[in-house]
Protein backbone atom coordinates (compact mmCIF):
# COMPACT_ATOMS: atom_id res chain seq x y z
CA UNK A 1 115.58 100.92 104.00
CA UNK A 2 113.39 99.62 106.82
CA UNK A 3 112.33 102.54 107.55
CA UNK A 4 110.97 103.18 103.94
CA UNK A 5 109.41 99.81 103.67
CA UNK A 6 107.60 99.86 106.76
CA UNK A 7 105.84 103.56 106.03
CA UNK A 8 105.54 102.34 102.08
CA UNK A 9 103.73 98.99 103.93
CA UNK A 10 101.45 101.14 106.25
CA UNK A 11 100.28 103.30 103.49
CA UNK A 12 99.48 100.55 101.06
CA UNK A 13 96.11 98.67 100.71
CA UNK A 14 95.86 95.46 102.12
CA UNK A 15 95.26 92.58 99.05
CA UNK A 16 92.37 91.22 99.69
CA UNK A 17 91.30 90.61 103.32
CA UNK A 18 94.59 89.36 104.75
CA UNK A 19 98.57 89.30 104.64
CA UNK A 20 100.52 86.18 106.35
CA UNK A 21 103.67 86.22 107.94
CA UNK A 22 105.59 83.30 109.60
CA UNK A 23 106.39 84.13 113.73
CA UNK A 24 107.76 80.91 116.02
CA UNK A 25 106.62 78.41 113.29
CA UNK A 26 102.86 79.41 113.02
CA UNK A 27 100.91 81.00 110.08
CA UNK A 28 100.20 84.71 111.03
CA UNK A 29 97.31 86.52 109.40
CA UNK A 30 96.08 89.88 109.46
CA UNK A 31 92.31 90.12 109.01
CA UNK A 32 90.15 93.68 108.07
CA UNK A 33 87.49 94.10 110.44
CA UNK A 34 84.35 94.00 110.40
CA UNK A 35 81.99 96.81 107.75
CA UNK A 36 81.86 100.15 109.71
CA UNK A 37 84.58 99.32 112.22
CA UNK A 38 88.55 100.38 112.40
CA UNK A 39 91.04 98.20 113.80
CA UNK A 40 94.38 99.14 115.59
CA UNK A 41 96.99 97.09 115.72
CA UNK A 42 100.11 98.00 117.89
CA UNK A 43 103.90 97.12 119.21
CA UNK A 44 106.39 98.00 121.50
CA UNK A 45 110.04 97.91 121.13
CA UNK A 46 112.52 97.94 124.59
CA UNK A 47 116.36 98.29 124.36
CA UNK A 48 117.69 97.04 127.36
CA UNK A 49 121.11 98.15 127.48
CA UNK A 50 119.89 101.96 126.43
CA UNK A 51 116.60 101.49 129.20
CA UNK A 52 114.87 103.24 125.88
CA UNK A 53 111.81 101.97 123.53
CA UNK A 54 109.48 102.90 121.64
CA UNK A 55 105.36 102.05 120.68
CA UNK A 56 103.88 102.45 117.91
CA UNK A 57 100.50 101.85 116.12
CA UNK A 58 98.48 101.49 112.69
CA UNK A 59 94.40 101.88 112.08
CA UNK A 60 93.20 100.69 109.43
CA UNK A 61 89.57 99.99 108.06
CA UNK A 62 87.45 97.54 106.48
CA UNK A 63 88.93 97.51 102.99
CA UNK A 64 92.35 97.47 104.64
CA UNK A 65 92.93 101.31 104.03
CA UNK A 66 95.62 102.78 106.02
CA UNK A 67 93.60 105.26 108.61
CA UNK A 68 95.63 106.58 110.93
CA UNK A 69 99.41 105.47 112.44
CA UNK A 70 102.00 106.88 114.78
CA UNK A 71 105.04 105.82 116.70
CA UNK A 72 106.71 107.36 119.96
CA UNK A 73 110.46 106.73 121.54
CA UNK A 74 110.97 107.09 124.96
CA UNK A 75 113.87 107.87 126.28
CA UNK A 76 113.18 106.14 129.79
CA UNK A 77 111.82 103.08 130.37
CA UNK A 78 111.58 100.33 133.32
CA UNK A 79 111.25 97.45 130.77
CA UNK A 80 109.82 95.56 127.62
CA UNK A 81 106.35 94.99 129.20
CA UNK A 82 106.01 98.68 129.92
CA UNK A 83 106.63 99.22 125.96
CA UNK A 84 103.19 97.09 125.28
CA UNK A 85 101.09 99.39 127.23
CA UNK A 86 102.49 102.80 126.92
């Protein structure tokens, strides 16, 4: 289910010019960017007692459109920092 609502989330237009989330006690939002540009917004994922992870990113543009997205797992990997720049 997850699964679903994540690629349901990433194909959906973004209300407005923002969605909030709470992370650690603080007020996340998303923001489109600026007219004419895209913006990418990515994640890693490590599992440490597997040494696997996974990345994956979303583009979307001004209006919030869903652009582009993809998402990789790897099945070897040093560690969760790696994951953030793979």
């Amino acid at each position: 289910m997850d699964l679903a609502y994540d690629l349901w989330n990433m194909s959906a237009t973004v209300d407005g010019a923002e969605t909030s989330s709470v992370k650690g006690g603080h007020t996340q939002r998303w923001e489109c960017p600026p007219v004419g540009w895209l913006k990418c917004n990515a994640d890693g994922a490590f599992y440490e007692a597997q040494w696997q992870g996974a990345t994956g990113a979303v583009i979307r543009d001004e209006a919030g459109d869903f652009v582009r997205g993809g998402a990789k797992w790897y099945g070897h990997c040093l560690d969760a920092l790696s994951m953030d720049y793979c």
